[in-house]
PDB file of N, CA and C in Angstrom:
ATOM      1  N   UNK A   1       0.828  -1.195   0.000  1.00  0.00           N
ATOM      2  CA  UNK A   1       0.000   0.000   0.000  1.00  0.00           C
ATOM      3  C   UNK A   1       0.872   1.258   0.000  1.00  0.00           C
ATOM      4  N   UNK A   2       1.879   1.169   0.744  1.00  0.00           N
ATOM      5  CA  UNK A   2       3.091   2.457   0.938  1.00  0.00           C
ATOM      6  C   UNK A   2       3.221   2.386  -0.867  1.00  0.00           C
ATOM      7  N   UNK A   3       3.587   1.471  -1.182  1.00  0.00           N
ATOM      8  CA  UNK A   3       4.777   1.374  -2.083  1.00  0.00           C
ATOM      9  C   UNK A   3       3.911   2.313  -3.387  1.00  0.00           C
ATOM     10  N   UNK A   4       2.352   1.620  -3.413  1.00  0.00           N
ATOM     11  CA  UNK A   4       1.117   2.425  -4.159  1.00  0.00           C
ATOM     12  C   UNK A   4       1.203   3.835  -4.302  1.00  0.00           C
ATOM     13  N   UNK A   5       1.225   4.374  -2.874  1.00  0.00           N
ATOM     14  CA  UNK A   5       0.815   5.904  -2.572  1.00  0.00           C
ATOM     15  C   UNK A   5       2.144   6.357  -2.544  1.00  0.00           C
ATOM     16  N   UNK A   6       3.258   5.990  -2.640  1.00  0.00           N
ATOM     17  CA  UNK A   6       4.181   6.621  -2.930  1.00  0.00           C
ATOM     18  C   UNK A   6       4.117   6.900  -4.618  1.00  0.00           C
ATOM     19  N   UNK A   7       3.868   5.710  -5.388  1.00  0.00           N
ATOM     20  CA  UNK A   7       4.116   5.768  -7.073  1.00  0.00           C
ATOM     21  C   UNK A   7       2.907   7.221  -7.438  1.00  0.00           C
ATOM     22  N   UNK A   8       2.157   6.986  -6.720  1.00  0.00           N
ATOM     23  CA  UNK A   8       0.724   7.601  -7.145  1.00  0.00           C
ATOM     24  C   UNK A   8       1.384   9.349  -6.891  1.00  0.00           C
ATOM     25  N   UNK A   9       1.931   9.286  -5.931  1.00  0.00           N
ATOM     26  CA  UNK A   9       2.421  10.897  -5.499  1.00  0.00           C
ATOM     27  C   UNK A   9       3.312  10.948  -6.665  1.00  0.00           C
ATOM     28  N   UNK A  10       4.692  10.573  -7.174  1.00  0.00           N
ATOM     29  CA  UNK A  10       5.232  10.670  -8.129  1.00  0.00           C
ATOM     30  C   UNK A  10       4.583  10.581  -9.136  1.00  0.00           C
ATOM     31  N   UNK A  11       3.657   9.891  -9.650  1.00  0.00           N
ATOM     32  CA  UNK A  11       3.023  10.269 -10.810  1.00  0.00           C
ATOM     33  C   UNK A  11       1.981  11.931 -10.707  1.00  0.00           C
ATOM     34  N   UNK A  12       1.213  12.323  -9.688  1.00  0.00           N
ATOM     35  CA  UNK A  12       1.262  13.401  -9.858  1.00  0.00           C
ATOM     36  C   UNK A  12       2.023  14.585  -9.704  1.00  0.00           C
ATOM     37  N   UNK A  13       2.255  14.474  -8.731  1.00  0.00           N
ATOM     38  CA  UNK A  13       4.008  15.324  -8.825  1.00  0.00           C
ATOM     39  C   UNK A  13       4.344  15.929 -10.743  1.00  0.00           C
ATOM     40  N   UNK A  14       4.882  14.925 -11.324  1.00  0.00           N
ATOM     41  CA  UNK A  14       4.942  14.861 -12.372  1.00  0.00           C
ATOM     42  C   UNK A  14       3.725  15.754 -13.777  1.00  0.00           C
ATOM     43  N   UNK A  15       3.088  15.159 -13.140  1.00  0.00           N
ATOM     44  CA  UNK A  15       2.107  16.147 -14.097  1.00  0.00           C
ATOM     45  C   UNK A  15       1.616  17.348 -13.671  1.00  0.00           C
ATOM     46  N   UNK A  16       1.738  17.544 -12.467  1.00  0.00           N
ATOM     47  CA  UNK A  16       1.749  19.104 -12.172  1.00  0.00           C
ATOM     48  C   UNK A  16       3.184  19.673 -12.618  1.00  0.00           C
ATOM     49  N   UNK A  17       4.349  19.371 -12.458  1.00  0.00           N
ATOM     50  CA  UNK A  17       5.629  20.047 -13.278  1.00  0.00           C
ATOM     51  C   UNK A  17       5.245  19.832 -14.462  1.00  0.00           C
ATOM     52  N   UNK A  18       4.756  18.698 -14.867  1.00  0.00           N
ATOM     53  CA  UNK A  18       4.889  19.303 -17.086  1.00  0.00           C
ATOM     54  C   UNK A  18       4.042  20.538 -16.924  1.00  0.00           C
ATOM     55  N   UNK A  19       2.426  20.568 -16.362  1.00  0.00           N
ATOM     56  CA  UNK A  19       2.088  21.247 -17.331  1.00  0.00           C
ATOM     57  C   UNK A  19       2.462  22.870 -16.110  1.00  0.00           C
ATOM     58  N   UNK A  20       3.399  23.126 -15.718  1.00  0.00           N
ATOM     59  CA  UNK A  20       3.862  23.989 -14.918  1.00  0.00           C
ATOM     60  C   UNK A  20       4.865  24.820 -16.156  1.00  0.00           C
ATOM     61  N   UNK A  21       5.528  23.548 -16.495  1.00  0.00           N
ATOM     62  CA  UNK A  21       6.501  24.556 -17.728  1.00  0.00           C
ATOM     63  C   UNK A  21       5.833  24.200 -19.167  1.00  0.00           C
ATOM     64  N   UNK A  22       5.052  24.044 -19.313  1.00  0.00           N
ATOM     65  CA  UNK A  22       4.205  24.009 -20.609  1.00  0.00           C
ATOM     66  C   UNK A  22       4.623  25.503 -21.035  1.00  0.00           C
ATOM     67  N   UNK A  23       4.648  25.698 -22.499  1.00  0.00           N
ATOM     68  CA  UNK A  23       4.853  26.481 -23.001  1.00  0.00           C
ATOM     69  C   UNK A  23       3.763  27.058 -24.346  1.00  0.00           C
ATOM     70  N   UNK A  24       3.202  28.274 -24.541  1.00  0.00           N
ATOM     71  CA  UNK A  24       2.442  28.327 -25.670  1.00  0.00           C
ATOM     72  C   UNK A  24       3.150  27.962 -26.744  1.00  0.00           C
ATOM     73  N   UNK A  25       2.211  27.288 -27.692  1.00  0.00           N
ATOM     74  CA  UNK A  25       2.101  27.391 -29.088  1.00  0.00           C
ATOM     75  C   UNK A  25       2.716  28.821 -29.872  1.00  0.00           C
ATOM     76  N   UNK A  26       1.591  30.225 -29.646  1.00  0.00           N
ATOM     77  CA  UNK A  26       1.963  30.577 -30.612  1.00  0.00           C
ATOM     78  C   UNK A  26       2.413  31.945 -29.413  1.00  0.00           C
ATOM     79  N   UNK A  27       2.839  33.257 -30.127  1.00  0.00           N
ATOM     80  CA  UNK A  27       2.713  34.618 -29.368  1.00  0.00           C
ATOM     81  C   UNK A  27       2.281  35.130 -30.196  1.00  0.00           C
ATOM     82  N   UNK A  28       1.802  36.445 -29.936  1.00  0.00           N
ATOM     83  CA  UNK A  28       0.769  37.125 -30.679  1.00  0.00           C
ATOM     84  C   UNK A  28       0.900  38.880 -30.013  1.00  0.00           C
ATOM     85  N   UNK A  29       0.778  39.493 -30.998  1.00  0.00           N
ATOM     86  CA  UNK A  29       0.430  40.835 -30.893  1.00  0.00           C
ATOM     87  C   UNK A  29      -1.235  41.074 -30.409  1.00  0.00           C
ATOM     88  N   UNK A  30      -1.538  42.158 -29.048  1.00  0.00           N
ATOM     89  CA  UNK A  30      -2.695  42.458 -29.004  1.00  0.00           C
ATOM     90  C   UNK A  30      -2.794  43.797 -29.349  1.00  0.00           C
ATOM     91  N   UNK A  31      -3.982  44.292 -29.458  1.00  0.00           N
ATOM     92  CA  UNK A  31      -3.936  45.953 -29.865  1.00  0.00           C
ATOM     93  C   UNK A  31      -5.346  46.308 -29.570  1.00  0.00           C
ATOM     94  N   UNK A  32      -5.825  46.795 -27.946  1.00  0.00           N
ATOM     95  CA  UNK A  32      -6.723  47.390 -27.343  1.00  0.00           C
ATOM     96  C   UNK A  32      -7.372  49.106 -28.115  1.00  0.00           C
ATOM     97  N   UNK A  33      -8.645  49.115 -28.364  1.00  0.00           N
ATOM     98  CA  UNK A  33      -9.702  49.534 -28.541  1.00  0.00           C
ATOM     99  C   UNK A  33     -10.242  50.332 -27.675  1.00  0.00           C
ATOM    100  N   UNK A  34     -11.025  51.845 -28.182  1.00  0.00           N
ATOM    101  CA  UNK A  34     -11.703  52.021 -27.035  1.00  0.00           C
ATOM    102  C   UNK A  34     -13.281  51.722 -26.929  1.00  0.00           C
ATOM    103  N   UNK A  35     -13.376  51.108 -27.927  1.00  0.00           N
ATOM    104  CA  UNK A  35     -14.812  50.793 -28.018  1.00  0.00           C
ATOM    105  C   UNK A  35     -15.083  49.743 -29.009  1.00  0.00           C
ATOM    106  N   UNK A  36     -16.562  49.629 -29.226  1.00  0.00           N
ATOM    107  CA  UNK A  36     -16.607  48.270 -30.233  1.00  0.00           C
ATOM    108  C   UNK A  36     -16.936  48.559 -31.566  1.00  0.00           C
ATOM    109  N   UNK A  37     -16.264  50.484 -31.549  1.00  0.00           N
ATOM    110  CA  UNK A  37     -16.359  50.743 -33.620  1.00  0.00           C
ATOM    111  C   UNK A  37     -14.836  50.235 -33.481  1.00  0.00           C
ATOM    112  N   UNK A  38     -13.758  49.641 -32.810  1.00  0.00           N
ATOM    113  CA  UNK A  38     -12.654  49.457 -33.105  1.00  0.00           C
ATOM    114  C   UNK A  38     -11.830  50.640 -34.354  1.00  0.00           C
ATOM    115  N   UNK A  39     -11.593  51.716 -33.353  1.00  0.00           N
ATOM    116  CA  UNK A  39     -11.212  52.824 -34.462  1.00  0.00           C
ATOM    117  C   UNK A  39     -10.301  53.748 -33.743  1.00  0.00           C
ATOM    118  N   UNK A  40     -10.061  53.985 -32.490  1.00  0.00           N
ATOM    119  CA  UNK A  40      -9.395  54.564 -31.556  1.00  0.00           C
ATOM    120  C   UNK A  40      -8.607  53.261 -30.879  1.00  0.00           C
ATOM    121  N   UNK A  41      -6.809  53.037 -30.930  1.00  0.00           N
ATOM    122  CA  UNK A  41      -6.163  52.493 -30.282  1.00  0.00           C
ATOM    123  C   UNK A  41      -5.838  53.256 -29.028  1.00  0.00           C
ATOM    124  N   UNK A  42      -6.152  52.311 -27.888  1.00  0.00           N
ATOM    125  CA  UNK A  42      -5.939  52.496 -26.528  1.00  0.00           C
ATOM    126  C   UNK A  42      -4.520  52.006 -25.827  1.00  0.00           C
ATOM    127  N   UNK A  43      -4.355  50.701 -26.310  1.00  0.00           N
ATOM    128  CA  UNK A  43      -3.463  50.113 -26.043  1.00  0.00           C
ATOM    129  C   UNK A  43      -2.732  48.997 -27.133  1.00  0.00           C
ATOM    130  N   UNK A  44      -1.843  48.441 -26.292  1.00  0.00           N
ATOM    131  CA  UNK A  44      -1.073  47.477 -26.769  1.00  0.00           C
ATOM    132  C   UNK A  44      -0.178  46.357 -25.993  1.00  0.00           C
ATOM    133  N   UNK A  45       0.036  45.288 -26.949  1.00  0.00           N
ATOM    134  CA  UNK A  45       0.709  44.643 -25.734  1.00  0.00           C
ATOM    135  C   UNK A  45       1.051  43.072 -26.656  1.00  0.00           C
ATOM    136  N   UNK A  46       1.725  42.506 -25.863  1.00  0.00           N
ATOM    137  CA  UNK A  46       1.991  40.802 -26.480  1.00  0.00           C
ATOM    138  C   UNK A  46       1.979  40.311 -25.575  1.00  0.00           C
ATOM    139  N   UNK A  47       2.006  38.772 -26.137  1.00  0.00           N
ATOM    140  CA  UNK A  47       1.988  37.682 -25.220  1.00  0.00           C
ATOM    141  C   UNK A  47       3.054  36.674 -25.708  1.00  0.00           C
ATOM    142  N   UNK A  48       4.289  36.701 -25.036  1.00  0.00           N
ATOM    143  CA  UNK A  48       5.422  35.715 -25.868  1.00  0.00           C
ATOM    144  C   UNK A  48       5.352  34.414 -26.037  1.00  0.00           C
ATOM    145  N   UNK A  49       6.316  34.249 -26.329  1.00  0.00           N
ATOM    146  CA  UNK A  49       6.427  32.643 -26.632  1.00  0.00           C
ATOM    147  C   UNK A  49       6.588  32.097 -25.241  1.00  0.00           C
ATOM    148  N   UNK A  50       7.141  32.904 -24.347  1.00  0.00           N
ATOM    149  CA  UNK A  50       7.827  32.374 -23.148  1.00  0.00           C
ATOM    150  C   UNK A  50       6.731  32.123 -21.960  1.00  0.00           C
ATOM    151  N   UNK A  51       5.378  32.482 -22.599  1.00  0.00           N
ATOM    152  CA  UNK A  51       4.599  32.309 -21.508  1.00  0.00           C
ATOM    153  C   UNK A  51       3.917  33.904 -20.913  1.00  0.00           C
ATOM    154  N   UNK A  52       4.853  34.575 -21.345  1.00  0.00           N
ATOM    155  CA  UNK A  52       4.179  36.130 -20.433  1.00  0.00           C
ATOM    156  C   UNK A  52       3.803  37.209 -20.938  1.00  0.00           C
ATOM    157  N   UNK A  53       2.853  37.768 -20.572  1.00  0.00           N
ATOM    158  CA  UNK A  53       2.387  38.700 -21.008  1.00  0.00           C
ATOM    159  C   UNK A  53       2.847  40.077 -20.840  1.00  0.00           C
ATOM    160  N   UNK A  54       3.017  41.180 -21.908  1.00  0.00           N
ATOM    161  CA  UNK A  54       3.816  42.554 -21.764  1.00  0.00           C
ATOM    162  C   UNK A  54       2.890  43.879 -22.214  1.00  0.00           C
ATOM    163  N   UNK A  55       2.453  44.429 -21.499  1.00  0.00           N
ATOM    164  CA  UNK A  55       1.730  45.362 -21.805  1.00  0.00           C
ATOM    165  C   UNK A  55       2.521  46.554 -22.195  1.00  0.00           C
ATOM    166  N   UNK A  56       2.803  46.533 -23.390  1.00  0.00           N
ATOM    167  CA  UNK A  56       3.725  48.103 -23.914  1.00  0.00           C
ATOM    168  C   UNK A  56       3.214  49.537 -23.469  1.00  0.00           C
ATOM    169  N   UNK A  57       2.181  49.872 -23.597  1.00  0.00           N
ATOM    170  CA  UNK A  57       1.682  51.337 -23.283  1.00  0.00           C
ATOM    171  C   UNK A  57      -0.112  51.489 -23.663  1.00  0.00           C
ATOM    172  N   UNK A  58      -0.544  52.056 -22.613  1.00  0.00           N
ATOM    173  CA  UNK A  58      -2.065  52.249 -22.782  1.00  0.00           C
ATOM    174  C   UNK A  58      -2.638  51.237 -21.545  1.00  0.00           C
ATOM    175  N   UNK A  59      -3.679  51.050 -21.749  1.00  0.00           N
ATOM    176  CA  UNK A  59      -4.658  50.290 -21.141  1.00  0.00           C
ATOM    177  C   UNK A  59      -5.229  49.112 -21.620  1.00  0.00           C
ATOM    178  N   UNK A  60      -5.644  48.167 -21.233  1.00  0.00           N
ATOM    179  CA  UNK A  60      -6.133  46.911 -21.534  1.00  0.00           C
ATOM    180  C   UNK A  60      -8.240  47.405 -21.092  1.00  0.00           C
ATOM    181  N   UNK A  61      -8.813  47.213 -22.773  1.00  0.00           N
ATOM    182  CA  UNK A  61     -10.195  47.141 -22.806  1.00  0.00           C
ATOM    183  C   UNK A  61     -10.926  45.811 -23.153  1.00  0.00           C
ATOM    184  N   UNK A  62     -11.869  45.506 -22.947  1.00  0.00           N
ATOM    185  CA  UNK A  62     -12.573  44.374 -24.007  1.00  0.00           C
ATOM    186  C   UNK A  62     -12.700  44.354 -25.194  1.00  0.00           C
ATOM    187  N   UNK A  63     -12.381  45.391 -25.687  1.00  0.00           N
ATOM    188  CA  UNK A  63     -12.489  45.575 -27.187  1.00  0.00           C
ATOM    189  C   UNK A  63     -10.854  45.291 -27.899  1.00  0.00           C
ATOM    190  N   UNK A  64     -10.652  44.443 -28.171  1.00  0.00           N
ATOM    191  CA  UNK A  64      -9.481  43.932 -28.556  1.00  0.00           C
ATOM    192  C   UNK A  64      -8.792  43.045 -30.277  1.00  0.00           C
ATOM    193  N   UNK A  65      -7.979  42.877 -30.693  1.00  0.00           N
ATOM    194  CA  UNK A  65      -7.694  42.422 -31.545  1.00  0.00           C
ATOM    195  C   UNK A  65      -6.459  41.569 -31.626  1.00  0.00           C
ATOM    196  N   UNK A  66      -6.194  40.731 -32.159  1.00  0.00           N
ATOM    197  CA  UNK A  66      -4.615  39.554 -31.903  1.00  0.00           C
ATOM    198  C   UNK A  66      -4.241  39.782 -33.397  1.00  0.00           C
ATOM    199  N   UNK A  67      -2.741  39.710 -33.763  1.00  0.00           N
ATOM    200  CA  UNK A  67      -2.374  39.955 -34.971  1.00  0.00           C
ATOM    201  C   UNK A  67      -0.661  39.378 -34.852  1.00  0.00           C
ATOM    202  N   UNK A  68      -0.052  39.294 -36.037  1.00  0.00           N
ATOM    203  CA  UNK A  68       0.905  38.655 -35.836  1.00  0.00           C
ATOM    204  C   UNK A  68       1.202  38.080 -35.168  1.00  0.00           C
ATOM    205  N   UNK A  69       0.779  36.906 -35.403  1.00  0.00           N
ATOM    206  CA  UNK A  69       1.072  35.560 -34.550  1.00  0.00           C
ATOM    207  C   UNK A  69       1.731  34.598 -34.925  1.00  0.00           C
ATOM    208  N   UNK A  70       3.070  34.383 -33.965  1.00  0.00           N
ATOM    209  CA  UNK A  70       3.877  33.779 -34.589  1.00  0.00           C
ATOM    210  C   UNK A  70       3.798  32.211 -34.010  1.00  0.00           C
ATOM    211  N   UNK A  71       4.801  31.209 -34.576  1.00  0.00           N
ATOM    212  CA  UNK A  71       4.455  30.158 -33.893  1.00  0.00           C
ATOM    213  C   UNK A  71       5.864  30.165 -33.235  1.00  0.00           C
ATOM    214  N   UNK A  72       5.476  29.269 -32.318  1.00  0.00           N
ATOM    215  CA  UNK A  72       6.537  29.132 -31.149  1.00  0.00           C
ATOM    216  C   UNK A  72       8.109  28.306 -31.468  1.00  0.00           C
TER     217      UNK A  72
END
């Protein structure tokens, strides 16, 4: 029974580290809106390959767009 609940902890163990360093697919350019005629840029920002997100300048709205997206 030890020998069980020990394997069982190492097997999750394990899958909480993969998907801990999981990495995106793609990164992508965002480019915030101030409204939903999408015609006034508010902001800007990406999301890398590396996982994180960088808000260059402005504000983050709901009104949004993704563009150049690269793959990882």
């Amino acid at each position: 029974m030890k020998r069980q609940l020990t394997a069982l902890a190492l097997v999750a163990g394990l899958a909480v580290a993969t998907v801990a360093i999981a990495k995106p697919q793609y990164g992508y350019i965002i480019t915030y809106y101030s409204d939903a005629s999408y015609t006034t840029v508010v902001g800007d920002g990406e999301f890398t390959c590396a996982g994180k997100w960088k808000l260059y300048n402005g504000v983050k709205t709901d009104f949004y767009l993704e563009s150049n997206e690269t793959e990882c």
